[in-house]
Protein backbone atom coordinates (compact mmCIF):
# COMPACT_ATOMS: atom_id res chain seq x y z
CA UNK A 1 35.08 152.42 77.00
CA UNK A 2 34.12 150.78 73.63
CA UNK A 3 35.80 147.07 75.01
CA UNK A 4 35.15 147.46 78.27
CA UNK A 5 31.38 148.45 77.98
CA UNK A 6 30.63 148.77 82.14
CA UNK A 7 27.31 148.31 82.84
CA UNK A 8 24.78 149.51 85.85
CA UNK A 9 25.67 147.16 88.56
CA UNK A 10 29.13 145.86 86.95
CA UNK A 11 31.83 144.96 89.29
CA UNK A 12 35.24 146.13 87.39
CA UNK A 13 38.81 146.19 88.39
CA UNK A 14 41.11 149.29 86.93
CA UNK A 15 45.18 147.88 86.86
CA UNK A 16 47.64 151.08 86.55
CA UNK A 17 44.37 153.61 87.62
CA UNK A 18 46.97 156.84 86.89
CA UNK A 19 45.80 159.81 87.36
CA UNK A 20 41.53 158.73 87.26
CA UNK A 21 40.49 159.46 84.25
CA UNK A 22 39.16 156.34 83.30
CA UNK A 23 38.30 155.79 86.87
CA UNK A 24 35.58 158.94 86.29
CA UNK A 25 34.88 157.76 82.80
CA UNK A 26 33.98 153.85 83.97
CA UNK A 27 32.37 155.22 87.35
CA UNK A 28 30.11 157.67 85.36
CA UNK A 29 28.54 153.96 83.67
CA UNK A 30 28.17 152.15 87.06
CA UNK A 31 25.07 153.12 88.26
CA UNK A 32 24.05 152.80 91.92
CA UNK A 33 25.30 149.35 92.64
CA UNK A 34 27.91 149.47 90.77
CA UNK A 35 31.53 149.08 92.11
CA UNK A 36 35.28 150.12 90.68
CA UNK A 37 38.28 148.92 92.17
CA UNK A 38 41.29 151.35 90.92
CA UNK A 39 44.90 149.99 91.67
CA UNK A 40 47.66 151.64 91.04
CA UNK A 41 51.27 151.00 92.87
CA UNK A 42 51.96 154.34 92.87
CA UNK A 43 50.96 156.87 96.08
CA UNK A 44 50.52 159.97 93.51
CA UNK A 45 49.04 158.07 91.06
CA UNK A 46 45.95 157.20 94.07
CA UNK A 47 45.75 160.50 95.54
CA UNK A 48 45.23 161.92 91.89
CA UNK A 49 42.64 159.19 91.18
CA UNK A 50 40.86 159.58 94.23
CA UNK A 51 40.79 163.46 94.07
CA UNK A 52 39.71 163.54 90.53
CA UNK A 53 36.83 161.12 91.59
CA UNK A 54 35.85 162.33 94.74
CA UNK A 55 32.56 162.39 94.41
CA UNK A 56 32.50 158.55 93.55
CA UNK A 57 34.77 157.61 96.12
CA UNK A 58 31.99 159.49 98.83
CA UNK A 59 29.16 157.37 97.63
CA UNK A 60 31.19 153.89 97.60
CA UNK A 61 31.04 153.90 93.74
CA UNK A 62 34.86 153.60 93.57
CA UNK A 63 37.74 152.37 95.95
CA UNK A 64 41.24 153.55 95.35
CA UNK A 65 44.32 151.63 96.68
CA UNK A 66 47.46 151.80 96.64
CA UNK A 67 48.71 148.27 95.44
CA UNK A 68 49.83 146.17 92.67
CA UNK A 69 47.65 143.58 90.79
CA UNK A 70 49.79 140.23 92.77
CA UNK A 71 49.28 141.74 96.00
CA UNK A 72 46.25 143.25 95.97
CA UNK A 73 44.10 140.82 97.93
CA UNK A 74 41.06 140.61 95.61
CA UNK A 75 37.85 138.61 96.81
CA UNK A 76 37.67 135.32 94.48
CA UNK A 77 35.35 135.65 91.66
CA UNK A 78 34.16 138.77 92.71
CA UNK A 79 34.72 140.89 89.43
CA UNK A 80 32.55 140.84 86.19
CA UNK A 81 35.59 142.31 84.74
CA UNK A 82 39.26 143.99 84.67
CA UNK A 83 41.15 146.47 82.16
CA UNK A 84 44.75 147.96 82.08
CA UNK A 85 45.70 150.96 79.91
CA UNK A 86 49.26 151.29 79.04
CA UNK A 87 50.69 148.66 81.81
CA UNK A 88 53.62 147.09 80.62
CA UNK A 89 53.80 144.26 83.37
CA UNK A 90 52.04 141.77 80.95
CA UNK A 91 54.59 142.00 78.55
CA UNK A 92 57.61 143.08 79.87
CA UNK A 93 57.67 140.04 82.14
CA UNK A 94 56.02 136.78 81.87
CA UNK A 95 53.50 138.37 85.04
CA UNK A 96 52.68 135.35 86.06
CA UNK A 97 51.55 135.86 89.79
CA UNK A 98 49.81 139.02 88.03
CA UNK A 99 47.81 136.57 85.76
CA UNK A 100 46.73 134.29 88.97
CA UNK A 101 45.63 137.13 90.81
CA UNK A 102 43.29 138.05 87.81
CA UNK A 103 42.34 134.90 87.14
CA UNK A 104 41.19 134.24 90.65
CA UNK A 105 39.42 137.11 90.89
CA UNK A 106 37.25 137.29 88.01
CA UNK A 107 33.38 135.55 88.26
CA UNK A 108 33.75 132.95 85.48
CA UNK A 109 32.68 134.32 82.51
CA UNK A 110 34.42 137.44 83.27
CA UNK A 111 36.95 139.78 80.85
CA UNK A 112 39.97 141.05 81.03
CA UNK A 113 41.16 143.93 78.19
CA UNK A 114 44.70 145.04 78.46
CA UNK A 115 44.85 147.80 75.74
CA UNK A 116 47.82 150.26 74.87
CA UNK A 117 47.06 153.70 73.14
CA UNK A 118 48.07 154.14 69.65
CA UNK A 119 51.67 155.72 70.47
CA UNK A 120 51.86 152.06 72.63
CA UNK A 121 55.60 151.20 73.70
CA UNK A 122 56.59 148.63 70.86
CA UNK A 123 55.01 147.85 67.44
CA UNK A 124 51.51 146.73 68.70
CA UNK A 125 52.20 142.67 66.91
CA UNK A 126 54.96 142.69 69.33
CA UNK A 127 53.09 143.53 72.67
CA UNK A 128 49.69 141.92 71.07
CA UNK A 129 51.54 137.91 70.85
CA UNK A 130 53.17 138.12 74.24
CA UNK A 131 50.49 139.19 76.35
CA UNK A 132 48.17 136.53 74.10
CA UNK A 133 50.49 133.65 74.97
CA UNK A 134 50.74 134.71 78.50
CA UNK A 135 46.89 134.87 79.18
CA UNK A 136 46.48 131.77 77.27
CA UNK A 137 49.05 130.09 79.45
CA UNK A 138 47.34 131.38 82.06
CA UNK A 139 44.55 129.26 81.58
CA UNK A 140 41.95 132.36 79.85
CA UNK A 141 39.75 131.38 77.31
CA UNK A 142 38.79 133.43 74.46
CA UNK A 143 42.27 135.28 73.61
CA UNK A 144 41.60 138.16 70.64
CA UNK A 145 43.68 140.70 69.81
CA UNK A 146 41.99 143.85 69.51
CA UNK A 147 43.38 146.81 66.68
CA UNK A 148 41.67 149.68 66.59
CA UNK A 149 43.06 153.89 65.35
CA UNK A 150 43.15 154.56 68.91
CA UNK A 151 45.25 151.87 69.93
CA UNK A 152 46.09 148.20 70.52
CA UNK A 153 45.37 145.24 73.17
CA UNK A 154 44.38 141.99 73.93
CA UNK A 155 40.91 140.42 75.49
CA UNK A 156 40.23 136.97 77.09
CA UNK A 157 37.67 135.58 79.13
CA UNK A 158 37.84 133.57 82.45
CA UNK A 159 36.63 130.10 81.25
């Protein structure tokens, strides 16, 4: 929550929503107007999300699908910003359609954090330069690699 820091009225995208707890964690910071898009490609990994966060989901605070980032369908530039915890797309493959989808979708001006815990699936320097190079040849602006006890990740912004 430190580096995403949602905001009354913020507009956010959740990649890889798991089982909700983030979901309740960035909901809880929303407000009234604000909105949460959780994705997640898996059908367990929605139903857990949305039954953990009922109560958003009632009031239209959050929307759960069932979808991955490429095919999601996202409204252009409709997001202030986007986070991932512990999705291994973005470095694991060069996720390029991934990366357009983003891209399009985030309000200029708008972040993206992709952050691994501190257990994270390679030596963090490892995970850290490939996901840099791929935002950067995605066209984000920005790129910082973010180190912290807790974990590991990268930020950019939508130029």
């Amino acid at each position: 929550m430190e580096v995403l820091d949602p905001r009354p009225g913020d507009s956010i995208l959740e990649i890889g929503c798991g089982s909700g707890v983030a979901a309740r964690l960035v909901c809880e910071r929303l407000g009234d107007a604000g909105r949460l898009l959780a994705l997640d490609r898996s059908a367990v990994a929605v139903r857990r999300t949305a039954e953990r966060n009922a109560a958003h989901v009632a009031v239209g605070r959050l929307e759960v699908r069932r979808a991955t980032l490429a095919d999601a369908g996202l409204p252009p530039a409709g997001l202030d910003a986007a986070f991932a915890v512990d999705v291994n797309v973005f470095w694991t493959t060069p996720a390029t359609a991934e990366l357009a989808a983003l891209a399009a979708a985030l309000s200029p001006g708008g972040a993206v954090h992709l952050l691994w815990g501190a257990g994270g699936p390679q030596p963090a320097g490892r995970v850290t330069g490939a996901v840099a190079a791929a935002l950067g040849a995605a066209g984000f602006a920005g790129v910082t690699p973010l180190r912290a006890d807790r974990g590991f990740g990268v930020s950019a912004v939508r130029p």
